[in-house]
PDB file of N, CA and C in Angstrom:
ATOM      1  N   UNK A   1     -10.144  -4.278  -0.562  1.00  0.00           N
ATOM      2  CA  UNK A   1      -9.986  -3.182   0.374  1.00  0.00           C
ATOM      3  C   UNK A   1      -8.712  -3.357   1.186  1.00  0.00           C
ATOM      4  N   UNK A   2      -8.336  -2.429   1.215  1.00  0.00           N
ATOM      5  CA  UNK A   2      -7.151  -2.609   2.520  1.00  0.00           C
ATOM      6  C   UNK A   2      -7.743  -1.696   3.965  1.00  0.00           C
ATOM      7  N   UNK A   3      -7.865  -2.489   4.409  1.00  0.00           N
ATOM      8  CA  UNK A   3      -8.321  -2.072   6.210  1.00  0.00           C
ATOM      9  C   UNK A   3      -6.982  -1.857   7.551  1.00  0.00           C
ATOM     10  N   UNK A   4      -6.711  -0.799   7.672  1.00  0.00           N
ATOM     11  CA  UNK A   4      -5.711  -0.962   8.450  1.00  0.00           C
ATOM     12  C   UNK A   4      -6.745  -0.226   9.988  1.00  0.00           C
ATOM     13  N   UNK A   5      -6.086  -0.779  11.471  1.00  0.00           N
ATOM     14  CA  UNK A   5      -6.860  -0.527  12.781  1.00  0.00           C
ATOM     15  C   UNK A   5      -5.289   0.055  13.579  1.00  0.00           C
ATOM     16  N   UNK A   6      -6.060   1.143  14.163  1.00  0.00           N
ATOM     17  CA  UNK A   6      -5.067   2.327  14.173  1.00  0.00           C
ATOM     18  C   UNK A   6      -5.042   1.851  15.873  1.00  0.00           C
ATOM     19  N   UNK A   7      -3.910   2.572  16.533  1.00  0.00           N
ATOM     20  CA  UNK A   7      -4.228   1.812  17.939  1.00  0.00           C
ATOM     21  C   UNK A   7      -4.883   2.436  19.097  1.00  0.00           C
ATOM     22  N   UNK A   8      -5.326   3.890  17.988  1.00  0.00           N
ATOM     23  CA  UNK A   8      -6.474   4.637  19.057  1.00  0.00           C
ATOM     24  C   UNK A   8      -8.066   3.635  18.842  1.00  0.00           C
ATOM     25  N   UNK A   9      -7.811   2.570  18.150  1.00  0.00           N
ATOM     26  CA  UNK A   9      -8.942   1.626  17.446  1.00  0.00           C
ATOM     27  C   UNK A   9      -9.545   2.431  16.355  1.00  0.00           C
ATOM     28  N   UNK A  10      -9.510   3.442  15.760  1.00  0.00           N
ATOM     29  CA  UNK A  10     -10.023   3.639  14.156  1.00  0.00           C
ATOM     30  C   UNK A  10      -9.850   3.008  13.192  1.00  0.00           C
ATOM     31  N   UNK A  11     -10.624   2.364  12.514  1.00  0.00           N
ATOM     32  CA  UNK A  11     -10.567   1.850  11.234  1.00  0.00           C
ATOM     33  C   UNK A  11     -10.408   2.286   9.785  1.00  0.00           C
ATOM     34  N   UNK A  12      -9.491   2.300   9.234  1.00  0.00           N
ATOM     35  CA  UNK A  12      -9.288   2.980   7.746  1.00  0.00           C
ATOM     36  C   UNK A  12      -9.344   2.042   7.068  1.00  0.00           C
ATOM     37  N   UNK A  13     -10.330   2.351   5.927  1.00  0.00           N
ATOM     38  CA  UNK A  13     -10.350   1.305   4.778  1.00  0.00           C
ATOM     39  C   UNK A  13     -10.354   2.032   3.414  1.00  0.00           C
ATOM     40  N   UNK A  14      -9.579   1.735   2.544  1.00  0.00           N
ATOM     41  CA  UNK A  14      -9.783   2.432   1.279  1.00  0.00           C
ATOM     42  C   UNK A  14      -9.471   1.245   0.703  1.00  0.00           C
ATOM     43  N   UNK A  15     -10.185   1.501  -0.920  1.00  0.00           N
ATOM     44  CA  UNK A  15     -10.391   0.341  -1.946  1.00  0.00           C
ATOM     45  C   UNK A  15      -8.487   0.382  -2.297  1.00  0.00           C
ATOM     46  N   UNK A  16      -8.219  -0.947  -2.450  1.00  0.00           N
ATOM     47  CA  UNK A  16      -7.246  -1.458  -3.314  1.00  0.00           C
ATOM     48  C   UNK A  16      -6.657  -0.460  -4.474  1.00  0.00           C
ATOM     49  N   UNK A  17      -7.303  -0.596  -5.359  1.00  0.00           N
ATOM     50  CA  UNK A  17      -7.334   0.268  -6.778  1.00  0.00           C
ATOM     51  C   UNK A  17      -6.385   1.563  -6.161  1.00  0.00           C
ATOM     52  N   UNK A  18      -6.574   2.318  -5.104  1.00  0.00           N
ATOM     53  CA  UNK A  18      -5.661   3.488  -4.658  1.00  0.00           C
ATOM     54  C   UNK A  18      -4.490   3.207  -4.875  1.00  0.00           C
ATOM     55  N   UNK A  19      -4.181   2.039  -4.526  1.00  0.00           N
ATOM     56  CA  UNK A  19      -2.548   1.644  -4.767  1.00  0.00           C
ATOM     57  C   UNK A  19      -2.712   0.400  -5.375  1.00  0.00           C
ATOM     58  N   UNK A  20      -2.082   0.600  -7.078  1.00  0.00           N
ATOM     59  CA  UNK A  20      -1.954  -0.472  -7.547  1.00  0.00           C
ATOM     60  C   UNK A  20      -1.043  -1.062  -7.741  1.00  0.00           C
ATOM     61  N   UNK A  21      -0.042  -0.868  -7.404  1.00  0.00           N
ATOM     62  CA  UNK A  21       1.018  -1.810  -6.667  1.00  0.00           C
ATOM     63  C   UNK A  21       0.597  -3.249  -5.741  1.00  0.00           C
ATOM     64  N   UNK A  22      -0.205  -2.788  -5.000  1.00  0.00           N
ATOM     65  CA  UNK A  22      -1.341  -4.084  -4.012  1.00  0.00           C
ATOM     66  C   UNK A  22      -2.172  -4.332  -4.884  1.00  0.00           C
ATOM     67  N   UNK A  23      -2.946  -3.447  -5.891  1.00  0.00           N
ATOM     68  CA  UNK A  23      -4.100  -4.270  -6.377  1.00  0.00           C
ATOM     69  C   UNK A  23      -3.800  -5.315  -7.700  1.00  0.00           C
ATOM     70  N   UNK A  24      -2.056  -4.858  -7.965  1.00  0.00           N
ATOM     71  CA  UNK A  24      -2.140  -6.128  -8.606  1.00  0.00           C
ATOM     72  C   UNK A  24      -1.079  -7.295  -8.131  1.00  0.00           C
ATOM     73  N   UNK A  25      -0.619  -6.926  -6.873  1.00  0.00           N
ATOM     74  CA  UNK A  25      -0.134  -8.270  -6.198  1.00  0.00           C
ATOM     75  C   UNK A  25      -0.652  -9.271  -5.985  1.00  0.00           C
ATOM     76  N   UNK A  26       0.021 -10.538  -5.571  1.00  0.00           N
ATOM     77  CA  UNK A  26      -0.624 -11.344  -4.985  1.00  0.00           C
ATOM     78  C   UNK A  26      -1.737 -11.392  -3.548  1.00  0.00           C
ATOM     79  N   UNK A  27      -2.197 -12.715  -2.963  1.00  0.00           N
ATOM     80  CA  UNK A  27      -2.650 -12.248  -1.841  1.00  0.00           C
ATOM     81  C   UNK A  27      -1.379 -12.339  -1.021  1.00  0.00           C
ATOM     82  N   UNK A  28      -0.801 -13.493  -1.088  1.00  0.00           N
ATOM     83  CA  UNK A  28       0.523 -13.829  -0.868  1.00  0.00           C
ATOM     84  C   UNK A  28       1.991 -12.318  -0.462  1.00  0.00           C
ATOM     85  N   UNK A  29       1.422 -11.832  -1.611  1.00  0.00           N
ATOM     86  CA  UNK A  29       2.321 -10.638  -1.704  1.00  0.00           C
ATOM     87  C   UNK A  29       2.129  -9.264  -0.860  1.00  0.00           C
ATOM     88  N   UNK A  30       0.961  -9.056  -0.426  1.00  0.00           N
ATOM     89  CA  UNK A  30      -0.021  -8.472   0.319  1.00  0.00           C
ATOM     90  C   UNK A  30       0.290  -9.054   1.465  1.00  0.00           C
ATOM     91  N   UNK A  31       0.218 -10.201   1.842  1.00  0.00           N
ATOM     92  CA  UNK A  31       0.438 -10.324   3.559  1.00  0.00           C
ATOM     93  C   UNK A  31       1.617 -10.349   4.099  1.00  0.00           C
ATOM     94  N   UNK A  32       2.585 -10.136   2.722  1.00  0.00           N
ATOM     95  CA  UNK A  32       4.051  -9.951   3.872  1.00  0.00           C
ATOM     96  C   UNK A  32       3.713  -8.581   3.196  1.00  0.00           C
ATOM     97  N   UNK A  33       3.718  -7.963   4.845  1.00  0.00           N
ATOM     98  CA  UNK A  33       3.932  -6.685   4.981  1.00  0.00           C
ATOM     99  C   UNK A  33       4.783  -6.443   6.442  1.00  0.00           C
ATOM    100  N   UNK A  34       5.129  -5.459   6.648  1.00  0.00           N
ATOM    101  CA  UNK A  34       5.720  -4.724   8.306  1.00  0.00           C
ATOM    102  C   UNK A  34       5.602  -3.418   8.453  1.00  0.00           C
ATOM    103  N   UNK A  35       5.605  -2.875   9.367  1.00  0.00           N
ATOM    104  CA  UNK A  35       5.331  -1.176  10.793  1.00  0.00           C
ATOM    105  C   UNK A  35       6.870  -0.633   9.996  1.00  0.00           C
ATOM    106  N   UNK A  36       6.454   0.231   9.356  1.00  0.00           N
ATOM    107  CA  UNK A  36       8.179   1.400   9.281  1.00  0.00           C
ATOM    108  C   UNK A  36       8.106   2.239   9.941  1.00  0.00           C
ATOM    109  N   UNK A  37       8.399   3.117  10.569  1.00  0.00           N
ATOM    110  CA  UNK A  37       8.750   4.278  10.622  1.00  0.00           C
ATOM    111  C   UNK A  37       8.234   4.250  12.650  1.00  0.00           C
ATOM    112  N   UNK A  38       8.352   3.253  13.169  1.00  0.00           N
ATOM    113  CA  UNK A  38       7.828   3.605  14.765  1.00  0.00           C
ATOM    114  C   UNK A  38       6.388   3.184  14.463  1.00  0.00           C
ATOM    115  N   UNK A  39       5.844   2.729  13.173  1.00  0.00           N
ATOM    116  CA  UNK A  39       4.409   2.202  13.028  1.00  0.00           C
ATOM    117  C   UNK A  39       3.619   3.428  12.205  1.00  0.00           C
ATOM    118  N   UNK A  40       4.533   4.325  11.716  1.00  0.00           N
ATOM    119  CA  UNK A  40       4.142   5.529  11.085  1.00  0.00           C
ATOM    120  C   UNK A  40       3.790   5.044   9.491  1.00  0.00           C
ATOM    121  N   UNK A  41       3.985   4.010   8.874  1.00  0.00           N
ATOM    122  CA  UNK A  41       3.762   3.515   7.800  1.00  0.00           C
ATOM    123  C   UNK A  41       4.005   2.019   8.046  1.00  0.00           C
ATOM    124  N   UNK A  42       3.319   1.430   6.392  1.00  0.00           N
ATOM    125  CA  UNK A  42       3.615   0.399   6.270  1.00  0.00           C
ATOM    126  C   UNK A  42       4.142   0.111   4.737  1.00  0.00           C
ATOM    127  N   UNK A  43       5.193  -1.194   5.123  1.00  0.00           N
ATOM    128  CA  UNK A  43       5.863  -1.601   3.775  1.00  0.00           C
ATOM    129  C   UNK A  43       5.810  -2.573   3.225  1.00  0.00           C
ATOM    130  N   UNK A  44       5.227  -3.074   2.111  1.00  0.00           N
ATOM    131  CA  UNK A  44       4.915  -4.715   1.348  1.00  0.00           C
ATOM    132  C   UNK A  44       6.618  -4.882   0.756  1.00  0.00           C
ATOM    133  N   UNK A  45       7.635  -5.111   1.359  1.00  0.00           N
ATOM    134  CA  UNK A  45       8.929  -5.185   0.405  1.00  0.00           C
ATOM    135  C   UNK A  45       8.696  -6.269  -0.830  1.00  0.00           C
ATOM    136  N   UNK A  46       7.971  -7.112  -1.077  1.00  0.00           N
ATOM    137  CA  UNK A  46       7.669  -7.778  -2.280  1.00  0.00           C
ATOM    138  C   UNK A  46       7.277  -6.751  -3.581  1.00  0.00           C
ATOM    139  N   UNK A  47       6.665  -5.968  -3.097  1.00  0.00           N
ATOM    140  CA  UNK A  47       5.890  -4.969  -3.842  1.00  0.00           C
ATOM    141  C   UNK A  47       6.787  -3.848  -4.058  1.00  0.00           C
ATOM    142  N   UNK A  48       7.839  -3.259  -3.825  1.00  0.00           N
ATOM    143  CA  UNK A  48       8.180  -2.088  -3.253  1.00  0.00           C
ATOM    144  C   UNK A  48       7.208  -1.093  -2.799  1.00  0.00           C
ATOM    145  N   UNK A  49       6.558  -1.172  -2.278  1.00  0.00           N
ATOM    146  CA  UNK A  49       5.640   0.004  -1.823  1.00  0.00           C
ATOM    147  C   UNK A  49       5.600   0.187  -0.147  1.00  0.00           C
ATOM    148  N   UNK A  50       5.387   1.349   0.147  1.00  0.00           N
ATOM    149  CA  UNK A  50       5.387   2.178   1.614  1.00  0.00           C
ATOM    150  C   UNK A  50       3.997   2.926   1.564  1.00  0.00           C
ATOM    151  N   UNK A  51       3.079   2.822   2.473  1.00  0.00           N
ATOM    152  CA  UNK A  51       1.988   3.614   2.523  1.00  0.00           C
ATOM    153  C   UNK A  51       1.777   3.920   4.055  1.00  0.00           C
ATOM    154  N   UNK A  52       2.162   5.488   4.194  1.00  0.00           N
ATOM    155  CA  UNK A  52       2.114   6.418   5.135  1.00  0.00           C
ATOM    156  C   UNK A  52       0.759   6.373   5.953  1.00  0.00           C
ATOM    157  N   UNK A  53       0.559   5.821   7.211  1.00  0.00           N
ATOM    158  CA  UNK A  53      -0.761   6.393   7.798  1.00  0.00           C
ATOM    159  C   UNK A  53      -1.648   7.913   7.422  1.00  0.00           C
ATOM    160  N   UNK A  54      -0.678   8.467   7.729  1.00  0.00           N
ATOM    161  CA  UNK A  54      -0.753   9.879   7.397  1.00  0.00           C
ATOM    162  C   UNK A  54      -1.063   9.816   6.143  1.00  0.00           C
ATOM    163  N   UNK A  55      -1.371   9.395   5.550  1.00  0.00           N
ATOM    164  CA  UNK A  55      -1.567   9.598   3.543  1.00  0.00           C
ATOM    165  C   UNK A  55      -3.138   8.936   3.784  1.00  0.00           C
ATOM    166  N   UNK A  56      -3.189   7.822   4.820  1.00  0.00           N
ATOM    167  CA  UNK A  56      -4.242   7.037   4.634  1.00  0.00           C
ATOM    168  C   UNK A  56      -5.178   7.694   5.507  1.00  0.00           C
ATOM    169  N   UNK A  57      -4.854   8.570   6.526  1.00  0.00           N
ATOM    170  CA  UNK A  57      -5.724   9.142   7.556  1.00  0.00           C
ATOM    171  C   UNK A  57      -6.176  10.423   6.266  1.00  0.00           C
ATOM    172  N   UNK A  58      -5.447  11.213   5.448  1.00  0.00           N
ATOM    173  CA  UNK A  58      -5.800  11.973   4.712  1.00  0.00           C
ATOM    174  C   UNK A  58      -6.442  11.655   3.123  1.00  0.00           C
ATOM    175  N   UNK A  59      -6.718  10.352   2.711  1.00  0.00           N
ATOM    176  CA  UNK A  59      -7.241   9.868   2.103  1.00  0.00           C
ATOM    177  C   UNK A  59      -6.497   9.879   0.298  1.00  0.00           C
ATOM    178  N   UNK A  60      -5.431  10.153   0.304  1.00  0.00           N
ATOM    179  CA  UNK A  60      -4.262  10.475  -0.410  1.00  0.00           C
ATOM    180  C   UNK A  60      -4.032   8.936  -0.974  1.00  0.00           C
ATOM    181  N   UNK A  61      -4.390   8.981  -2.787  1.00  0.00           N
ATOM    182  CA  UNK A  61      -4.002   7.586  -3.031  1.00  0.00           C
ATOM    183  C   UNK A  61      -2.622   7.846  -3.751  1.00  0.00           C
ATOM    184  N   UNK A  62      -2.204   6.897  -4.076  1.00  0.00           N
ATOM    185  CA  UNK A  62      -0.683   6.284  -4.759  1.00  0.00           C
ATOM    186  C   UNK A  62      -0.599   7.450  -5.763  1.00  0.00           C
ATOM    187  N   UNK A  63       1.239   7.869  -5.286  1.00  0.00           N
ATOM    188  CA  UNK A  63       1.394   9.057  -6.371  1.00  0.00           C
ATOM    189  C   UNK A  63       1.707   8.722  -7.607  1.00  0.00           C
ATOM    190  N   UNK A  64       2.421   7.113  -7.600  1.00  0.00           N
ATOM    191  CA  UNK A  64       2.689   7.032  -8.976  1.00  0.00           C
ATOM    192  C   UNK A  64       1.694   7.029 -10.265  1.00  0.00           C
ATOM    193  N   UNK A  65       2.820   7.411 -11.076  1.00  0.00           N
ATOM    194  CA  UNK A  65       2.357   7.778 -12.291  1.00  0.00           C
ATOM    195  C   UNK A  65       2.302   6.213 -13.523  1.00  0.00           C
ATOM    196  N   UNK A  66       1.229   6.112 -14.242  1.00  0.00           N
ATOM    197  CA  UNK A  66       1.245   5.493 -15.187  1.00  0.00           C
ATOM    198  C   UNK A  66       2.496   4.602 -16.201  1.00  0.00           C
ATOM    199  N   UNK A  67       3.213   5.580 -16.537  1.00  0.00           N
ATOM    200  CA  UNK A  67       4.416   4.923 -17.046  1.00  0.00           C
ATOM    201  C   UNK A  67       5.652   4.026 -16.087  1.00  0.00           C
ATOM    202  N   UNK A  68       5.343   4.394 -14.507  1.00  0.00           N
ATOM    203  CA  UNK A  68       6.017   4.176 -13.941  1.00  0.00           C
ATOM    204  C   UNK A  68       5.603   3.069 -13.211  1.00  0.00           C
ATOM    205  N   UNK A  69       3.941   2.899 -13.067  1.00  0.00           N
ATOM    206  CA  UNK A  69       3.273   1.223 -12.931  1.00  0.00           C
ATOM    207  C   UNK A  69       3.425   0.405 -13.864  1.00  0.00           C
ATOM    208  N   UNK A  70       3.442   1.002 -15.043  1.00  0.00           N
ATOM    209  CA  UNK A  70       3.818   0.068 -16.219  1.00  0.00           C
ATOM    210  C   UNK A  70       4.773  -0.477 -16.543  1.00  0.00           C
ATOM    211  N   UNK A  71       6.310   0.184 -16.254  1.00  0.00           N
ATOM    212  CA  UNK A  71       7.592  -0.396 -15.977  1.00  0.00           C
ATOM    213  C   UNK A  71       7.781  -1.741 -14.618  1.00  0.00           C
ATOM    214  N   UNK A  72       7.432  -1.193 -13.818  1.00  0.00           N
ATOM    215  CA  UNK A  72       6.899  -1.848 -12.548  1.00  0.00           C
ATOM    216  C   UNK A  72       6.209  -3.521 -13.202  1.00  0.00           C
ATOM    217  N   UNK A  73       5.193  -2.708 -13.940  1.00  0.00           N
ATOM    218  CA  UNK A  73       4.098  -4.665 -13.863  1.00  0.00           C
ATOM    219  C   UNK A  73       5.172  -5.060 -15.014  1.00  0.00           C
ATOM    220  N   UNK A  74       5.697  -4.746 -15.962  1.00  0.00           N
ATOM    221  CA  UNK A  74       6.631  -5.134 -17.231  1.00  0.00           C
ATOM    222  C   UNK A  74       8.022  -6.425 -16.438  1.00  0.00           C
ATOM    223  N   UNK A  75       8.228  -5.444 -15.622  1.00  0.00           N
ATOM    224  CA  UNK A  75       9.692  -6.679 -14.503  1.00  0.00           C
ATOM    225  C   UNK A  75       8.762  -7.478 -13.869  1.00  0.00           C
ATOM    226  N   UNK A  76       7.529  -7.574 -13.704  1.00  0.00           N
ATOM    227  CA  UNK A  76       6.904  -8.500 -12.767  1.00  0.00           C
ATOM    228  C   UNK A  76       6.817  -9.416 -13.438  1.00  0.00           C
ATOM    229  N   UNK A  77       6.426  -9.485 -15.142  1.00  0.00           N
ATOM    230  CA  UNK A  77       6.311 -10.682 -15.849  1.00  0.00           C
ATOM    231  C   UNK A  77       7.593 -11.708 -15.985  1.00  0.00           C
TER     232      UNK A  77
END
């Protein structure tokens, strides 16, 4: 799961699998993360990935497409 705590204190949790970019990182790779945008998103730069509060408050998983995770995990090996 990824659990992010919003600073009105709401809790968002959606399963991993939404973004598989994280679900097939490390844990390692997963905890370096940082606040972009004024805290409007967050970014794993290990991963290349950015995930918008706003995507996560609207329940909006990962747009990429198939061929384009697959290129992705292909340079990871």
């Amino acid at each position: 799961m990824l659990t992010v705590v919003l600073d009105d204190g709401r809790v968002i949790s959606v399963p991993l699998t939404w973004y598989p970019r994280l679900w097939h990182g490390t844990p390692e790779e997963r905890a370096n993360f940082r606040l972009i945008g004024g805290g409007e998103g967050i970014c794993w730069p290990d991963l290349d990935e950015d995930i918008s509060v706003e995507d996560l408050l609207a329940g909006r998983r990962s747009g990429e497409g198939k061929a384009s995770l697959m290129r992705w995990l292909r340079r990871r090996r």
